[in-house]
Protein backbone atom coordinates (compact mmCIF):
# COMPACT_ATOMS: atom_id res chain seq x y z
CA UNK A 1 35.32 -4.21 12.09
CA UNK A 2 31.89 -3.77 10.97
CA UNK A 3 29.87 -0.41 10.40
CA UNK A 4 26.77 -0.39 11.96
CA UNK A 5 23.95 0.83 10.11
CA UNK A 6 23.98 4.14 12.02
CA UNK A 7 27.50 4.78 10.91
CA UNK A 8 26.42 3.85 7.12
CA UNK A 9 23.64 6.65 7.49
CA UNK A 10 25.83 9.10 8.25
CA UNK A 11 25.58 9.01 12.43
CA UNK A 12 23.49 12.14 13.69
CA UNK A 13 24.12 14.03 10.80
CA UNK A 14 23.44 11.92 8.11
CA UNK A 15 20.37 10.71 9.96
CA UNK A 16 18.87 14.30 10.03
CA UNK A 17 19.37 14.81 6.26
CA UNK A 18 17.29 11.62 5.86
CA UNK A 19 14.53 13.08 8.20
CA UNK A 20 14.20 16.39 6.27
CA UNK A 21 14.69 14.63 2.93
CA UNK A 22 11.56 12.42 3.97
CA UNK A 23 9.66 15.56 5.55
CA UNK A 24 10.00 17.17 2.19
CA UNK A 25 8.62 14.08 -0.14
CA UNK A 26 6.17 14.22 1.92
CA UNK A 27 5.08 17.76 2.15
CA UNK A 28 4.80 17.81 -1.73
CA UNK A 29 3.24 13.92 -2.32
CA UNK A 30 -0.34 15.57 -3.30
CA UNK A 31 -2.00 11.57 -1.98
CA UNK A 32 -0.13 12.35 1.62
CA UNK A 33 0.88 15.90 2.10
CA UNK A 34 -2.74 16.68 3.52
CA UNK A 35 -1.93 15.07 7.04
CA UNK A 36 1.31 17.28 6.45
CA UNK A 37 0.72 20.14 5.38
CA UNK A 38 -0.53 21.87 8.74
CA UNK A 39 2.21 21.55 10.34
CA UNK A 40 3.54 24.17 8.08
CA UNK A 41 1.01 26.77 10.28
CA UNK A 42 2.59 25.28 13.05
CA UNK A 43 6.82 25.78 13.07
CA UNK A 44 6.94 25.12 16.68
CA UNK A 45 5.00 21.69 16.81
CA UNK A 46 6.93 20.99 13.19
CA UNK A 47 9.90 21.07 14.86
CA UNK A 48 9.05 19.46 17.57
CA UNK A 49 7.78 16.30 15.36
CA UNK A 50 10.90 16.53 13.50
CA UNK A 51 13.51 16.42 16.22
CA UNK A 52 11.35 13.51 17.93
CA UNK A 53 11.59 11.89 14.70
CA UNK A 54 15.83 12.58 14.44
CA UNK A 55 15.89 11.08 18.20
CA UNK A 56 13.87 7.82 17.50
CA UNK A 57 15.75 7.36 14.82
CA UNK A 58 19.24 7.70 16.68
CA UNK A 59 18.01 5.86 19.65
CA UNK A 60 16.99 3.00 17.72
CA UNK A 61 20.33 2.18 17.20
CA UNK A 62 21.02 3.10 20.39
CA UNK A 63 23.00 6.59 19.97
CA UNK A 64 22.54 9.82 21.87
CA UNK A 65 19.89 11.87 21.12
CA UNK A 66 20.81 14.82 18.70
């Protein structure tokens, strides 16, 4: 049988590690982490970007939301 490329990622979990691994590049990439770095004022709308993120990125392959 063949892993999908959910599975390969690492399912939920895995998928979440790869959302706050990308989060962080970003926040300290000084050409990019000026669209990002407000959100650090902001924890509540942070994580609320963040767990949309984790959930498109589970649904795309057509997985439960986290």
């Amino acid at each position: 049988m063949t892993t999908t490329l959910y599975e390969r990622l690492g399912a939920a979990k895995g998928i979440t590690k790869l959302v706050d691994d990308i989060v962080d590049h970003h926040m300290n990439n000084p050409v990019i982490n000026a669209r990002y770095l407000p959100l650090k004022d902001n924890p509540e709308r942070f994580a609320m970007i963040r767990q949309h993120t984790i959930n498109f990125l589970c649904r795309s392959r057509r997985t439960p939301e986290v």
